[in-house]
PDB file of N, CA and C in Angstrom:
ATOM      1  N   UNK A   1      -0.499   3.766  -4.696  1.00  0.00           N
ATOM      2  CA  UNK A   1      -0.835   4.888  -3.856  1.00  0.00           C
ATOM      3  C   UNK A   1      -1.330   6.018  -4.743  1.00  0.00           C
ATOM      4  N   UNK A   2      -2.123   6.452  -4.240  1.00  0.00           N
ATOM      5  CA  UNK A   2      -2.791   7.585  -4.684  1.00  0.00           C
ATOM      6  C   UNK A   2      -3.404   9.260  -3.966  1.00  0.00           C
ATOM      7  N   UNK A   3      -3.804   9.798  -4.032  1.00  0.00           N
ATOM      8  CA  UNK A   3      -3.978  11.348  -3.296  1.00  0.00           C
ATOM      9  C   UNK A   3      -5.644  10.800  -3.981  1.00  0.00           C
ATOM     10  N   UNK A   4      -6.595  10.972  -2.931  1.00  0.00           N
ATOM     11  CA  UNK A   4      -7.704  10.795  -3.057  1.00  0.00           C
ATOM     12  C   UNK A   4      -8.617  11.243  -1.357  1.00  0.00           C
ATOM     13  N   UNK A   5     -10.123  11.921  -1.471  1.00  0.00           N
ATOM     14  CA  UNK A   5     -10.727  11.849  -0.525  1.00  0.00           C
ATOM     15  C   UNK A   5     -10.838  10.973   0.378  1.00  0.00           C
ATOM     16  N   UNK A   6     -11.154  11.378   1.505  1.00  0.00           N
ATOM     17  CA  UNK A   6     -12.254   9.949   2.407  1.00  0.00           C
ATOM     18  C   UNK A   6     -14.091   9.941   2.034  1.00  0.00           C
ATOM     19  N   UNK A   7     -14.027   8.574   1.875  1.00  0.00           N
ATOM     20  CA  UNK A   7     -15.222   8.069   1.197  1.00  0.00           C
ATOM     21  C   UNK A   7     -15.705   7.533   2.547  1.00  0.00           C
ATOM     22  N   UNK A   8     -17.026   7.168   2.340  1.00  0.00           N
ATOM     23  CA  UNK A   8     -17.855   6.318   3.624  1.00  0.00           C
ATOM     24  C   UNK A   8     -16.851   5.310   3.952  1.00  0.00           C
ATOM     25  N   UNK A   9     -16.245   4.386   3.088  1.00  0.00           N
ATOM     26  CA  UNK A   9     -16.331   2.872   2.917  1.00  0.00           C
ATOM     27  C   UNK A   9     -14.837   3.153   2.814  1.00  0.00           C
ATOM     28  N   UNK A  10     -13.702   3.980   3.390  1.00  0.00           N
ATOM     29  CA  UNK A  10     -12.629   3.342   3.924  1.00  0.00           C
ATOM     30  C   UNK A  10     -12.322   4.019   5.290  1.00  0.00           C
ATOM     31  N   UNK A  11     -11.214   2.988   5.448  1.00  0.00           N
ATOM     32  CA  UNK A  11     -10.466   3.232   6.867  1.00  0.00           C
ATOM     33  C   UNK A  11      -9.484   4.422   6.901  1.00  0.00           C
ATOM     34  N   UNK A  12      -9.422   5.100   7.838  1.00  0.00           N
ATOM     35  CA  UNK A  12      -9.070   5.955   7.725  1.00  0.00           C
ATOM     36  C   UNK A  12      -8.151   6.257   9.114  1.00  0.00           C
ATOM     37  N   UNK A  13      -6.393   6.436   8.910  1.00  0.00           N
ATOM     38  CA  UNK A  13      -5.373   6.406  10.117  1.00  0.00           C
ATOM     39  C   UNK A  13      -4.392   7.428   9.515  1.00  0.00           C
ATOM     40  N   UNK A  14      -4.137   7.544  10.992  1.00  0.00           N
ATOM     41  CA  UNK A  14      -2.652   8.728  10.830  1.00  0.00           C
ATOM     42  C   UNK A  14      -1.869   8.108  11.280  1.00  0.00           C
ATOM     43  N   UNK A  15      -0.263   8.655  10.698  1.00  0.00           N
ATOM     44  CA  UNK A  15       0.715   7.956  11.240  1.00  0.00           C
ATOM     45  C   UNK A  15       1.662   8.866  10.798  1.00  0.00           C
ATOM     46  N   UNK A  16       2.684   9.649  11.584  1.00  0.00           N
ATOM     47  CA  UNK A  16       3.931  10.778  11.610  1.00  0.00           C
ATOM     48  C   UNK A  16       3.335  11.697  10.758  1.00  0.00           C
ATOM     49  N   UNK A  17       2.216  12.120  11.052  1.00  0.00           N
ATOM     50  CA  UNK A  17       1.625  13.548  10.630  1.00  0.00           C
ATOM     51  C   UNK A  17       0.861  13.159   9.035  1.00  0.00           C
ATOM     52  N   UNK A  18       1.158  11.481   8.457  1.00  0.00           N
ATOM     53  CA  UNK A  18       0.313  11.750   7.650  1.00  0.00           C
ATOM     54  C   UNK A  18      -1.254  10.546   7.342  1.00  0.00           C
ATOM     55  N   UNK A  19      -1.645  11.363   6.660  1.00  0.00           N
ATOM     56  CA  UNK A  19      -3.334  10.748   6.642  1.00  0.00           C
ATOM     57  C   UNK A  19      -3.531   9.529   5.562  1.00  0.00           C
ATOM     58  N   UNK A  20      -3.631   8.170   6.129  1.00  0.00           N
ATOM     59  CA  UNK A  20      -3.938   6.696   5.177  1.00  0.00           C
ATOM     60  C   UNK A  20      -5.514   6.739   5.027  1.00  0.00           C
ATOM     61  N   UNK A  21      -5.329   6.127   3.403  1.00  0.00           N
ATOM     62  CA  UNK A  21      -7.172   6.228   3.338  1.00  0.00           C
ATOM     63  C   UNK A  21      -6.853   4.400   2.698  1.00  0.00           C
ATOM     64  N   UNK A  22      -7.947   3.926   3.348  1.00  0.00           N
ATOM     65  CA  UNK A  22      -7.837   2.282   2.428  1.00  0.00           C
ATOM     66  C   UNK A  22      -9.644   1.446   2.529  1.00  0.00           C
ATOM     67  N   UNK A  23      -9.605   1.091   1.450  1.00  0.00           N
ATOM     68  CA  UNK A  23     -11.048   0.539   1.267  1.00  0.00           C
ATOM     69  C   UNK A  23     -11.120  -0.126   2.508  1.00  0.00           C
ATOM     70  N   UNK A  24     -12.121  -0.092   3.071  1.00  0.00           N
ATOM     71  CA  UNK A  24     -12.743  -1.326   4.338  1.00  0.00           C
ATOM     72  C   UNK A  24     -12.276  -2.395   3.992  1.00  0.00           C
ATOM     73  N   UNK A  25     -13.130  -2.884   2.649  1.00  0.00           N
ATOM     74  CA  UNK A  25     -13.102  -4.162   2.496  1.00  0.00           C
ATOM     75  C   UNK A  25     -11.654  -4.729   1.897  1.00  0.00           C
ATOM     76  N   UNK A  26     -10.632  -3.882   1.396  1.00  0.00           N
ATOM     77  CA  UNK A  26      -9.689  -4.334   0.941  1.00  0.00           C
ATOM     78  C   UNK A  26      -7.995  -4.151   2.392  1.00  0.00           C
ATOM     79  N   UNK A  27      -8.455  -2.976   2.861  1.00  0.00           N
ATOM     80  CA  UNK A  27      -7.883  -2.967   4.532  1.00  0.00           C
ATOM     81  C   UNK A  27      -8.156  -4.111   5.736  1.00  0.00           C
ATOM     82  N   UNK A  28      -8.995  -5.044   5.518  1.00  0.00           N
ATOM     83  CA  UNK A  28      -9.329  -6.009   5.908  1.00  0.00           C
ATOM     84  C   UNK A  28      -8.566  -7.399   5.527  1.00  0.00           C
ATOM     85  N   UNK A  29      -8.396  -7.546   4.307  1.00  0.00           N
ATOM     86  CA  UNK A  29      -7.722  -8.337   3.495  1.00  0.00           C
ATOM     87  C   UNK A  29      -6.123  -8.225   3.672  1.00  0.00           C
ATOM     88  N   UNK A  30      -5.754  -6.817   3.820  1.00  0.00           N
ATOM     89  CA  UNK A  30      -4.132  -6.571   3.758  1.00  0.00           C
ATOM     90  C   UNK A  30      -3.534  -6.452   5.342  1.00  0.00           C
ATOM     91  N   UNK A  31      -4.223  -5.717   6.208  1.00  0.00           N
ATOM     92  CA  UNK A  31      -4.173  -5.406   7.988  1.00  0.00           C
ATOM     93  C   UNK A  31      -3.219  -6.475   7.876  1.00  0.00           C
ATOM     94  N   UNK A  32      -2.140  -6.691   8.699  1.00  0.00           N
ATOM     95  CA  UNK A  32      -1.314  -5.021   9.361  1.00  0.00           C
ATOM     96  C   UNK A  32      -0.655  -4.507   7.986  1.00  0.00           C
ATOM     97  N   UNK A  33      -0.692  -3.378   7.433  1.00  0.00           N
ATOM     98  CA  UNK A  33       0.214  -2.776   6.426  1.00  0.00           C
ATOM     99  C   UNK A  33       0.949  -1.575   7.173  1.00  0.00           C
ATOM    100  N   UNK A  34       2.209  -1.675   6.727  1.00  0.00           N
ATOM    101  CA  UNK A  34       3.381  -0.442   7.147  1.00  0.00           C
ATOM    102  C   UNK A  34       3.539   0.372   5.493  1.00  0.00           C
ATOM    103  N   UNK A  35       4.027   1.669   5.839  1.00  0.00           N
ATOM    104  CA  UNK A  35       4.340   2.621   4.658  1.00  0.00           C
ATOM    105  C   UNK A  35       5.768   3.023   4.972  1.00  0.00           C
ATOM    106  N   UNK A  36       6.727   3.166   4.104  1.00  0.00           N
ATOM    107  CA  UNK A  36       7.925   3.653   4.613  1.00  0.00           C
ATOM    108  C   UNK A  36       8.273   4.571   3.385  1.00  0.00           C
ATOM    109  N   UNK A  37       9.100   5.437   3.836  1.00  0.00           N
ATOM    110  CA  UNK A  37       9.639   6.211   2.456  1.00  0.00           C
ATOM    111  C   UNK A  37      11.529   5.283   2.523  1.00  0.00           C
ATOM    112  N   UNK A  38      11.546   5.099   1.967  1.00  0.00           N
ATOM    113  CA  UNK A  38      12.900   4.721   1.481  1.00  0.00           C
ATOM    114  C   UNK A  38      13.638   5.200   0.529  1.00  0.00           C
ATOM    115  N   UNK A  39      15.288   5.415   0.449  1.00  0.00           N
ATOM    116  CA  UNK A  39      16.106   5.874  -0.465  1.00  0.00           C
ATOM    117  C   UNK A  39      16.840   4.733  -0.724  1.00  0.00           C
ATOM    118  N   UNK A  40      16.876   4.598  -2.439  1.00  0.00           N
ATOM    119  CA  UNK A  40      17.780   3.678  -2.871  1.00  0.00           C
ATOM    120  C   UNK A  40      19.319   4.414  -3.465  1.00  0.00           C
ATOM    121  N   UNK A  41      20.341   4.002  -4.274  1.00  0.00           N
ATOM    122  CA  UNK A  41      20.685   4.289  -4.948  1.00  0.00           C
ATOM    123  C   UNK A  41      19.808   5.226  -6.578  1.00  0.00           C
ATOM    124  N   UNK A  42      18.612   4.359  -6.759  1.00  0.00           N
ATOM    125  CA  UNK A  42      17.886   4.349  -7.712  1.00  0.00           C
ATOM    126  C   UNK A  42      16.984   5.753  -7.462  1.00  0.00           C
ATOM    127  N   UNK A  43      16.896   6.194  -6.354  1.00  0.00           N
ATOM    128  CA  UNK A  43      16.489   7.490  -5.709  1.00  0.00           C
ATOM    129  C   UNK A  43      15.201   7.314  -4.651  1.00  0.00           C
ATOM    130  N   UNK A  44      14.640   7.556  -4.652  1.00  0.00           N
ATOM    131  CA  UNK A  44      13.435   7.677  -2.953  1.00  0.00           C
ATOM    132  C   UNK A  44      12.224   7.164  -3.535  1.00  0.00           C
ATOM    133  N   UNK A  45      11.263   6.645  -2.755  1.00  0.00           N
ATOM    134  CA  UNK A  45       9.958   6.027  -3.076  1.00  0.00           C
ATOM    135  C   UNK A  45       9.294   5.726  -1.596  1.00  0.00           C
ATOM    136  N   UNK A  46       7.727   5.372  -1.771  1.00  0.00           N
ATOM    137  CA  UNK A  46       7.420   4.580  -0.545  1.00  0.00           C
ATOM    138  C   UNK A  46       7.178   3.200  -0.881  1.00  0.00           C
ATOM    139  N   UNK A  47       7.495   2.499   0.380  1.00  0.00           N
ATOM    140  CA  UNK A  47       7.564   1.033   0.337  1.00  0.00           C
ATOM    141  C   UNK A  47       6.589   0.660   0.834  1.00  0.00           C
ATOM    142  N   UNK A  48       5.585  -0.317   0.376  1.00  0.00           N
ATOM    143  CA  UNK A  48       4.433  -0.933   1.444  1.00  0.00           C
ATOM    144  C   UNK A  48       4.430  -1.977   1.456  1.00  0.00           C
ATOM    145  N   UNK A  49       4.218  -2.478   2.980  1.00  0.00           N
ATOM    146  CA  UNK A  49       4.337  -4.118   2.840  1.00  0.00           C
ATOM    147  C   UNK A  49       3.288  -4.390   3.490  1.00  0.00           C
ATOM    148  N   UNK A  50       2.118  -5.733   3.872  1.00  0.00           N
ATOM    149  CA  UNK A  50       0.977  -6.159   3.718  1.00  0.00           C
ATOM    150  C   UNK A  50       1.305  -7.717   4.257  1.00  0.00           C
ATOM    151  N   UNK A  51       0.482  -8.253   4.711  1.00  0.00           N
ATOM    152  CA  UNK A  51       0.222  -9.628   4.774  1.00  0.00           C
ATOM    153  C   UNK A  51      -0.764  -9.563   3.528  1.00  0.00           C
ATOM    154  N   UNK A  52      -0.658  -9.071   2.372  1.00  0.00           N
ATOM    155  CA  UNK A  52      -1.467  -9.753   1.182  1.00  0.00           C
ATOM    156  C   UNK A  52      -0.100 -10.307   0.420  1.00  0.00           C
ATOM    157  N   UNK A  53      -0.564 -11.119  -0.227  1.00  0.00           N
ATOM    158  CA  UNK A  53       0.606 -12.152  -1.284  1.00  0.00           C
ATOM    159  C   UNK A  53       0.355 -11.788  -2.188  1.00  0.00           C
ATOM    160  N   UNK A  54       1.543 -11.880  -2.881  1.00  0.00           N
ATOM    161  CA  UNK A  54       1.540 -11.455  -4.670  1.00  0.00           C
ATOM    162  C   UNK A  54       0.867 -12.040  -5.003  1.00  0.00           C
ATOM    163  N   UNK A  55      -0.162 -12.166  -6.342  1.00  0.00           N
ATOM    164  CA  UNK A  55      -0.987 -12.735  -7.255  1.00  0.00           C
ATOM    165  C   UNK A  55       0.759 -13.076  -8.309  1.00  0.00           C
ATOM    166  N   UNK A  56       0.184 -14.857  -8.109  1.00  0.00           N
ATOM    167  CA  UNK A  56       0.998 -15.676  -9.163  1.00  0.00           C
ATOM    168  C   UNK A  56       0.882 -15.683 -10.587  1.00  0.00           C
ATOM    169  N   UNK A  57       2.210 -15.353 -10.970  1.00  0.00           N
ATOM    170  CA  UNK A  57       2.259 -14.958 -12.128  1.00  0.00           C
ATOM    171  C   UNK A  57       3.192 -16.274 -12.854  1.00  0.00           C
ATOM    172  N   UNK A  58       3.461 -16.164 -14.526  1.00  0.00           N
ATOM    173  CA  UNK A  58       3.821 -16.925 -14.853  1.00  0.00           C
ATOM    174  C   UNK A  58       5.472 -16.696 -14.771  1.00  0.00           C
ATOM    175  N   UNK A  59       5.960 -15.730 -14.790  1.00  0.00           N
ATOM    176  CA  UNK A  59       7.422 -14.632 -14.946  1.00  0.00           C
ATOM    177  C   UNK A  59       7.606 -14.641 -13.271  1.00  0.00           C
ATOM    178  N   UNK A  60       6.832 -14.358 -12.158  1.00  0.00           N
ATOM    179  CA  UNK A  60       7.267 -14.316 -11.146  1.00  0.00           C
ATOM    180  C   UNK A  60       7.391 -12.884 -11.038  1.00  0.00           C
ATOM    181  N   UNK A  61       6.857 -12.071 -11.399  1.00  0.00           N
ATOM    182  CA  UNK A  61       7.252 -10.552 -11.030  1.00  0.00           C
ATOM    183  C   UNK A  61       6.302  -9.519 -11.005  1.00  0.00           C
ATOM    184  N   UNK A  62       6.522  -8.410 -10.902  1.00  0.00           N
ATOM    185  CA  UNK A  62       5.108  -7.706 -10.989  1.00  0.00           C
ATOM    186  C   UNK A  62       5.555  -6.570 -12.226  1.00  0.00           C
ATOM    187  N   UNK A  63       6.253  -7.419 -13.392  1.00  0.00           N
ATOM    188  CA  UNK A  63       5.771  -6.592 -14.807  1.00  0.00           C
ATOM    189  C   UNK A  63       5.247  -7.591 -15.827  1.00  0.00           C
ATOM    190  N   UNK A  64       4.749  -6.716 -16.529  1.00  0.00           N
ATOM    191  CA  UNK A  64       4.038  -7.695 -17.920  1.00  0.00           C
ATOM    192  C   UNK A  64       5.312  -8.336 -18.522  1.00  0.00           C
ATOM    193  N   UNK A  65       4.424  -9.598 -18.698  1.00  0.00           N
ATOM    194  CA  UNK A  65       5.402 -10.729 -19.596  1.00  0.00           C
ATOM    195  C   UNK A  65       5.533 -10.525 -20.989  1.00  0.00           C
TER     196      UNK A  65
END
């Protein structure tokens, strides 16, 4: 996630007062995506989840091996 303009070439939705910007072509690929803010122990973040699948890795995770 990032803080960035609206460009021609993304989609562009509101949802509880705030403004999603996502490439066309890559909002196409991920649709339906949800945003949540969540609190862990570990402290607060947003969560996004996607019908896109992790890219397979050899470790299984999403840090460098």
């Amino acid at each position: 996630m990032a803080l960035d303009e609206s460009k021609q070439n993304d989609e562009v939705f509101e949802d509880r007062g705030v403004t999603y910007l996502v490439e066309k072509e890559l909002f196409e690929k991920i649709k339906p995506i949800a945003v949540e803010f969540i609190t862990t122990p570990r402290g607060g973040g947003f969560k996004l989840t996607s019908s896109l699948k992790p890219a397979e890795s050899a470790c299984g995770s999403c840090t460098s091996c």
